[in-house]
Protein backbone atom coordinates (compact mmCIF):
# COMPACT_ATOMS: atom_id res chain seq x y z
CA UNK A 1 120.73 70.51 -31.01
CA UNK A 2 121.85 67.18 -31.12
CA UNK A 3 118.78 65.14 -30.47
CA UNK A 4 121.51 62.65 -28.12
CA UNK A 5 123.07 65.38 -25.94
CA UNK A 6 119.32 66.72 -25.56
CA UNK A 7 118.06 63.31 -24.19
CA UNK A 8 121.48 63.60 -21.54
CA UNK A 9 120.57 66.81 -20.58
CA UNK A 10 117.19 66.13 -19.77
CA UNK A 11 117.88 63.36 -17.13
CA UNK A 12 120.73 65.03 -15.62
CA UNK A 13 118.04 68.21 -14.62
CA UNK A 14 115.73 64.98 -14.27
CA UNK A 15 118.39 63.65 -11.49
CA UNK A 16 119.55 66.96 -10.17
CA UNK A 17 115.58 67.87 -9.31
CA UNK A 18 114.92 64.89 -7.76
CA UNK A 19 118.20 65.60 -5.15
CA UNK A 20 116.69 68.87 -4.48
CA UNK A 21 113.48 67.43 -3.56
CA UNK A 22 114.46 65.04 -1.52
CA UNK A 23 113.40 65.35 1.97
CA UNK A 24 115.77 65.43 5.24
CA UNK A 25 116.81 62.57 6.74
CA UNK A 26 114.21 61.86 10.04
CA UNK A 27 116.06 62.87 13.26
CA UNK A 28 116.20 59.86 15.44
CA UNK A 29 114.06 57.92 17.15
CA UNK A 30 113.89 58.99 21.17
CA UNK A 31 116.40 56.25 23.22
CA UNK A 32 115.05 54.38 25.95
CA UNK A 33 117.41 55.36 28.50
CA UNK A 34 118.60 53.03 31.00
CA UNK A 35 118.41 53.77 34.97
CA UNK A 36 122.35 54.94 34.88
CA UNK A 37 121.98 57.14 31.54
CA UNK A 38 118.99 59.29 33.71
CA UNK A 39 121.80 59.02 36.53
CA UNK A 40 123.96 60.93 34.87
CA UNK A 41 120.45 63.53 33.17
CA UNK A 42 120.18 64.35 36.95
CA UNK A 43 123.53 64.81 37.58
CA UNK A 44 123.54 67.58 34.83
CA UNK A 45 120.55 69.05 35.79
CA UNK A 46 122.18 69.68 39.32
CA UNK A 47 125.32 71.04 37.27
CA UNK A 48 122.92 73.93 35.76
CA UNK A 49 121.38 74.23 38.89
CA UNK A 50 124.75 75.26 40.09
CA UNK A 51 125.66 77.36 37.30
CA UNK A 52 122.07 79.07 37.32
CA UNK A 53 122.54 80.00 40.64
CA UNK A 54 126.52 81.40 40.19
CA UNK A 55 125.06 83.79 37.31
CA UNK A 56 121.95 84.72 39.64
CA UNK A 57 124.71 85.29 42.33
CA UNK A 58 126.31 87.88 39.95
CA UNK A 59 123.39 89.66 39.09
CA UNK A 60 122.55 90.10 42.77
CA UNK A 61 125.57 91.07 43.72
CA UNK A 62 125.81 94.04 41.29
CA UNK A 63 122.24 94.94 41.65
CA UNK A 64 122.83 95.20 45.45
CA UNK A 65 125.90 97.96 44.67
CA UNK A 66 124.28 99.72 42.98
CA UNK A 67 120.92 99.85 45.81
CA UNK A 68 124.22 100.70 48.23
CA UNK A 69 125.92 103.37 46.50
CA UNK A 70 121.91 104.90 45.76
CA UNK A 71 121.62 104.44 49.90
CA UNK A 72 125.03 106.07 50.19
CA UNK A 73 124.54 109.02 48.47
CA UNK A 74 120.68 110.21 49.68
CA UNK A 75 122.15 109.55 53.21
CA UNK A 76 125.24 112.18 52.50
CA UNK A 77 122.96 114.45 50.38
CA UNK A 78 119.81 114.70 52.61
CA UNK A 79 120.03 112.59 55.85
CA UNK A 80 123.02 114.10 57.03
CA UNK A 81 122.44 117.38 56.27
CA UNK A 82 118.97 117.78 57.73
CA UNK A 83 119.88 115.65 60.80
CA UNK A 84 123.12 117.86 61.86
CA UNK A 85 121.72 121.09 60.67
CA UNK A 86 121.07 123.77 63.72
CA UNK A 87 117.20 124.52 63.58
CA UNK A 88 116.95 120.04 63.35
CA UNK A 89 118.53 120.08 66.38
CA UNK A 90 116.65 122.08 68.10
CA UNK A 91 113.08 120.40 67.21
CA UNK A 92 114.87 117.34 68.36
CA UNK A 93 115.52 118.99 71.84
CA UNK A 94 112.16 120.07 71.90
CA UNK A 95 110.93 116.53 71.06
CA UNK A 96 113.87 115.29 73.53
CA UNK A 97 111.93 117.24 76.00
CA UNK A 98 108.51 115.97 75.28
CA UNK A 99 109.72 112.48 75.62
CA UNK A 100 111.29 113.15 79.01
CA UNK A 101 107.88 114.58 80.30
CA UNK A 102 105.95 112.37 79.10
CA UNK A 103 107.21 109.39 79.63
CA UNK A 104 105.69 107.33 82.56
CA UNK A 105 106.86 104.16 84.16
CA UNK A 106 105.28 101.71 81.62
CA UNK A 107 106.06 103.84 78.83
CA UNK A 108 108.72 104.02 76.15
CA UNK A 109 112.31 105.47 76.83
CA UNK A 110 112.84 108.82 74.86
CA UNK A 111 116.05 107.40 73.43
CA UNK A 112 113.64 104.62 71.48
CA UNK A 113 111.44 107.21 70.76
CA UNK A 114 113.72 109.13 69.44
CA UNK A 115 115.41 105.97 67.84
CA UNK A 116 111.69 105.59 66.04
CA UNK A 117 111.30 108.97 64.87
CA UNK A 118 114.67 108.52 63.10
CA UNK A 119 114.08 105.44 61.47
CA UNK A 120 110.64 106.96 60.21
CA UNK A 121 112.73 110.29 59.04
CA UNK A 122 115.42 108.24 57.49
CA UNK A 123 112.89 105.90 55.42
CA UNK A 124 111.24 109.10 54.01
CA UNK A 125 114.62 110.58 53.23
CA UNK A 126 116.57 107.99 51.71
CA UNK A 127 115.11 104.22 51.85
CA UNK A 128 111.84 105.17 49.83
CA UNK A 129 113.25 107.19 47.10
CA UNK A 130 116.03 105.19 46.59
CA UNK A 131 113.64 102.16 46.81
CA UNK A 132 111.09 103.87 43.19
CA UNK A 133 114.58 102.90 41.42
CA UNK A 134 115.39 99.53 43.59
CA UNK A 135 115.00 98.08 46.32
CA UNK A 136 116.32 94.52 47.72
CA UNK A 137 113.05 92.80 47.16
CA UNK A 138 112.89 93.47 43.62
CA UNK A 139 116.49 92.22 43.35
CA UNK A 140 115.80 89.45 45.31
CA UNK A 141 112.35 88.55 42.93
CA UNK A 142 114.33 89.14 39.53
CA UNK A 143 117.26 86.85 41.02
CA UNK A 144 114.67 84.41 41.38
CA UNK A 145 113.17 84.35 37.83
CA UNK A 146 116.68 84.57 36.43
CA UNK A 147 117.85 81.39 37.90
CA UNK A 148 114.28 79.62 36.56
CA UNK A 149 114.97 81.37 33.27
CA UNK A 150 119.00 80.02 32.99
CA UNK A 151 118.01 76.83 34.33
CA UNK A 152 115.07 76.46 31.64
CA UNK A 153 117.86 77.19 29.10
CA UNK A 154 120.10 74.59 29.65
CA UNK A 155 117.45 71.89 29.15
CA UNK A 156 117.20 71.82 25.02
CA UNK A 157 120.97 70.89 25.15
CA UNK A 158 120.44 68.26 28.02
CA UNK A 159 117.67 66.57 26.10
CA UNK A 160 119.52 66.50 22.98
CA UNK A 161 122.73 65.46 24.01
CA UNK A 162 121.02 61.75 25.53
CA UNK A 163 118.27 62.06 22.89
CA UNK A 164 115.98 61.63 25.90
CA UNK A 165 112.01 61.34 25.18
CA UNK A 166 110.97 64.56 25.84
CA UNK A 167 107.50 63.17 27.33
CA UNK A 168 109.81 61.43 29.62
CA UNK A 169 111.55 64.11 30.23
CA UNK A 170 108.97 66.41 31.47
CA UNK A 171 107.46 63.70 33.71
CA UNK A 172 110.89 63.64 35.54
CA UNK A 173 110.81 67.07 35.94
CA UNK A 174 107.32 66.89 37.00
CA UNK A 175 108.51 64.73 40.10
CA UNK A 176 111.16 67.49 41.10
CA UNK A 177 109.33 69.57 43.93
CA UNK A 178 110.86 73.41 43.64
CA UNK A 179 108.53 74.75 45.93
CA UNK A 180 106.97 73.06 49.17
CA UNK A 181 105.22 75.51 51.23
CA UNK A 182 102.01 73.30 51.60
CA UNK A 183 99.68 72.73 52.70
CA UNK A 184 97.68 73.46 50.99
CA UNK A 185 98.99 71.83 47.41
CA UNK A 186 98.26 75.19 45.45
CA UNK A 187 101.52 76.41 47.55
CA UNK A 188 103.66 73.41 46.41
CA UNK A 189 105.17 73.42 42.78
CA UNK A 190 107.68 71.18 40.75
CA UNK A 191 110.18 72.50 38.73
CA UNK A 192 108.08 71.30 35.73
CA UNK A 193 105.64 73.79 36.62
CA UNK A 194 107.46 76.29 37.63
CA UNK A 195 109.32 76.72 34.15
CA UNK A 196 105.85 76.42 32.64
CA UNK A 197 104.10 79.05 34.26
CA UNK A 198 103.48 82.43 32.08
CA UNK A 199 103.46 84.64 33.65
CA UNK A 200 105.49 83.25 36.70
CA UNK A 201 103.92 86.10 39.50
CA UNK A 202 100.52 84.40 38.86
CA UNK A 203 101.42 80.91 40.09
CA UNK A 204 100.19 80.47 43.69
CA UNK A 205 102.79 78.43 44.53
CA UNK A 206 105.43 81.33 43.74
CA UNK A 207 103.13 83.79 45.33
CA UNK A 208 103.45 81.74 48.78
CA UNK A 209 107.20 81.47 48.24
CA UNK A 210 107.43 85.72 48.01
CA UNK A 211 105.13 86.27 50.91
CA UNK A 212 107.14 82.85 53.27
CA UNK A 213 110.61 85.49 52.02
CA UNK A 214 109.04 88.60 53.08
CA UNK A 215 108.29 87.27 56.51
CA UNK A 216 111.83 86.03 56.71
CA UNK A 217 112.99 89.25 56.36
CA UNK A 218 110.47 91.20 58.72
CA UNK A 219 111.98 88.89 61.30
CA UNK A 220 115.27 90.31 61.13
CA UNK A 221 116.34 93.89 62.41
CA UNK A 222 117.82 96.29 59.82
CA UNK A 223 121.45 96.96 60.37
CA UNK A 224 120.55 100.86 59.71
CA UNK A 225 117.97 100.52 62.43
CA UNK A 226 120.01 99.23 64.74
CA UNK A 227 122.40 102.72 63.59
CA UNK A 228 119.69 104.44 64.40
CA UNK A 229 119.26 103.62 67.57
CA UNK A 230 122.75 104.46 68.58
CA UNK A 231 122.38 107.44 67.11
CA UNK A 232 119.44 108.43 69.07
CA UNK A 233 121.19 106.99 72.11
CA UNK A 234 123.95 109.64 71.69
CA UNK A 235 121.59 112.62 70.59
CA UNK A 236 119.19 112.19 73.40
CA UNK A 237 121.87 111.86 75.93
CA UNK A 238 123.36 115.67 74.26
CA UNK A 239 119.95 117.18 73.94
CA UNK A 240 118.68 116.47 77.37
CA UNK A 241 122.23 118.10 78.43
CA UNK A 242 121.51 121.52 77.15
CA UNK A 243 117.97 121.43 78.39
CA UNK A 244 119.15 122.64 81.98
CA UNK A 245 121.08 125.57 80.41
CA UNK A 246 118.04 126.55 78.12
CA UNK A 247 115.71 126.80 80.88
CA UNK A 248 118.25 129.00 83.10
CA UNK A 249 117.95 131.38 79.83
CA UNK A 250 114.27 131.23 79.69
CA UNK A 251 113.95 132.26 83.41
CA UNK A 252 116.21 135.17 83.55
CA UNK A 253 114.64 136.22 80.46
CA UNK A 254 111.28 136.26 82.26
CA UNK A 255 113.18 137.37 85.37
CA UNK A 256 114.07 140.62 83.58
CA UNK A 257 111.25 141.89 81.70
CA UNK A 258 110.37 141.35 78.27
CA UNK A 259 112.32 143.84 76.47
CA UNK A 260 115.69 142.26 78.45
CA UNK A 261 114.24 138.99 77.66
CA UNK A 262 114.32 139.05 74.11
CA UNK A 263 117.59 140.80 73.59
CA UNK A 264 118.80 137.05 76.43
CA UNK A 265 117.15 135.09 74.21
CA UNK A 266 118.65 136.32 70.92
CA UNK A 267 121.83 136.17 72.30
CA UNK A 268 121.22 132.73 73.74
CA UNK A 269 120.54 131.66 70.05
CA UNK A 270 123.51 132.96 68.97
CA UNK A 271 125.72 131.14 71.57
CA UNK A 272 124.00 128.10 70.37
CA UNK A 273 124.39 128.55 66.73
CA UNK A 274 128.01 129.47 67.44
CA UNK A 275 128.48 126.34 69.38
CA UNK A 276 126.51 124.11 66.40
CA UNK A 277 128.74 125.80 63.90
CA UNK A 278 131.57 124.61 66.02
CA UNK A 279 130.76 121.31 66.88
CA UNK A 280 128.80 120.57 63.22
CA UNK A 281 132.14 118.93 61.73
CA UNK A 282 132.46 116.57 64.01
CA UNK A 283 128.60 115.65 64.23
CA UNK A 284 128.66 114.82 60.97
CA UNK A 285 131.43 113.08 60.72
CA UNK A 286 130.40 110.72 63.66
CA UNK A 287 126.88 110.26 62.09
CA UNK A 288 128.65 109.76 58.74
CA UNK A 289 130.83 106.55 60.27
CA UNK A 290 127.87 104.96 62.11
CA UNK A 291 125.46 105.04 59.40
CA UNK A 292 127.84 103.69 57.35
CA UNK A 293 129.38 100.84 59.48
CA UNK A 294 125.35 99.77 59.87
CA UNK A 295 125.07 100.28 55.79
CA UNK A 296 127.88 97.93 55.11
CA UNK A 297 126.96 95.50 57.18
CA UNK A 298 123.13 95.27 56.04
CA UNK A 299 124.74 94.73 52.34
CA UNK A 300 126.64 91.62 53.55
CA UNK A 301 123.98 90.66 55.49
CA UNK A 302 121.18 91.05 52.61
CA UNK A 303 124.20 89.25 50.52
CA UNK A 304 124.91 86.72 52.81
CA UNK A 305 121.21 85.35 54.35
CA UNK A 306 120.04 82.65 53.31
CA UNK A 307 116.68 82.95 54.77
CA UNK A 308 116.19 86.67 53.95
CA UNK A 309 118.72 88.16 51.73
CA UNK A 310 118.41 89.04 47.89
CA UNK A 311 119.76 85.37 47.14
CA UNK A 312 117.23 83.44 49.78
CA UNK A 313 114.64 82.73 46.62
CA UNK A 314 117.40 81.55 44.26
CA UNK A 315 118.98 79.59 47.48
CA UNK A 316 115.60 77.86 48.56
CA UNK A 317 114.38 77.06 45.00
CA UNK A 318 118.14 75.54 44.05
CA UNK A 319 118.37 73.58 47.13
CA UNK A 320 115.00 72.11 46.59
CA UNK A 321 115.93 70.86 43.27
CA UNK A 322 118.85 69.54 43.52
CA UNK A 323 118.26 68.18 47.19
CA UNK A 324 115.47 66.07 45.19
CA UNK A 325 117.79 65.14 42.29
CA UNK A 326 120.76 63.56 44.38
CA UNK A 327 118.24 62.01 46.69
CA UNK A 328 116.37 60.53 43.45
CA UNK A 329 120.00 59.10 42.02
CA UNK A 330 120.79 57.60 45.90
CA UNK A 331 117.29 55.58 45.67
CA UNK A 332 117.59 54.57 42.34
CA UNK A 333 118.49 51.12 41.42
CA UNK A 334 121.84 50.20 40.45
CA UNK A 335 122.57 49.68 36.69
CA UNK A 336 122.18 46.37 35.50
């Protein structure tokens, strides 16, 4: 080879080696940012505190059709049923009974007793199965966490885009209370923390704000309870009706020996299933509308609450931060 055109070659791979080794430019240094460039940092943080809290929304909002239609369906395939059918009926006349004799001046009415021993049948039946799969306090926890988790997300891109010093940065976030529950301090948290924590259900702070949303919500009547009770309203009024007419039976029955009695009391039955067969259609249909008037109406309420619903953690957490974040921008000093 032509000792020349060697030599060329050898410093164009000479040049060409030292491009590849060359190292990438250094990002930036961090800008000191002035008191209207963290203005506007706060301002976005309240904008993806706002659209953390539209996503949690959505999230909620399906999760809490689904718990409905779940409800829905083990009220239709097993409340219903056992409530309306004959031989239920009659243990409730029996119990309708016990209530009535045993019920002194101080004591309950047998309509809430009644009302009580629904509510207790109705959480066996449909509220605790239905709750293995989901429940409203789950929804409301993981609605919680999401928001934390979008919010978290949006902060890279916040940092970046006013090449803020992330030190800085943190220590802003650090002065953000999320959670003030206090005292005593281990049930306050800033936001700082709160994105921090891993796992989240270990922070005491979070911990105080489940048990302060549970307590909330104890506060406030069910809308399916307060069903309940006009359903027991209605059946105790019936079943203490066809008490007088049942006892007539029983006392003839006696009346005419016990041969005669059992052939009354057979035939009594009868009547009565004839009658429940009759009359069944309509019992469930009126038991069908209440329960689910109260259904639909403990949705919007568990949708609409702020203090108690399945958005109250997203709403108190979001309107701590950003309540802090436009209050810091009010106090801070004007731009120079």
């Amino acid at each position: 080879m032509n000792p020349r055109l060697s030599l060329v070659l050898l410093c164009l791979l000479l040049a060409l080696t030292g491009c590849a080794s060359k190292p990438p430019p250094a990002p930036p240094p961090p800008a000191i940012l002035s008191d209207a460039a963290w203005q506007r940092v706060d301002q976005e943080l309240v904008e993806a505190s706002v659209a953390a809290t539209g996503s949690a929304n959505d999230y909620a909002r399906r999760s809490m059709r689904v718990w409905k239609e779940q409800v829905q369906q083990r009220t239709e395939s097993d409340f219903i049923p056992w409530f309306t059918g004959y031989w239920t009926q009659q243990w409730l006349t029996l119990k309708v009974a016990w209530y009535k004799m045993n019920s002194g001046d101080a004591g309950e009415t047998p309509e809430k007793r009644l009302a009580l021993y629904l509510q207790e049948q109705y959480h066996q039946r449909v509220i605790e199965p239905v709750a293995e799969q989901i429940n409203p306090e789950a929804i409301r926890d993981r609605a919680s966490e999401l928001y934390l988790q979008l919010l978290g997300q949006q902060l890279p891109a916040i940092i970046q885009r006013y090449n803020a010093p992330p030190e800085q940065f943190s220590q802003r976030l650090n002065r953000v209370p999320a959670i003030a529950l206090g005292p005593p301090d281990a049930r306050n948290a800033t936001l700082y923390q709160l994105l921090r924590a891993k796992p989240l259900e270990q922070q005491p702070a979070w911990q105080a704000l489940r048990q302060h949303l549970n307590q909330q919500a104890s506060k406030i009547a069910s809308q399916t309870e307060v069903g309940l009770s006009s359903v027991a309203t209605r059946a105790s009024e019936k079943l203490g009706a066809t008490l007088a007419p049942r006892g007539i039976a029983s006392a003839v029955a006696a009346a005419v020996g016990k041969a005669a009695g059992a052939l009354i009391s057979v035939a009594a039955t009868g009547i009565a299933m004839i009658t429940h067969d009759r009359e069944h259609p309509q019992m469930v249909e009126q038991l069908r509308v209440i329960l689910n008037v109260a259904l639909n109406e403990e949705w919007q309420g568990l949708m609409e609450n702020r203090q108690s619903g399945a958005m109250s953690g997203v709403y108190y957490l979001s309107g701590q931060v950003e309540d802090s974040l436009l209050r810091t921008d009010r106090q801070a000093p004007a731009p120079k």
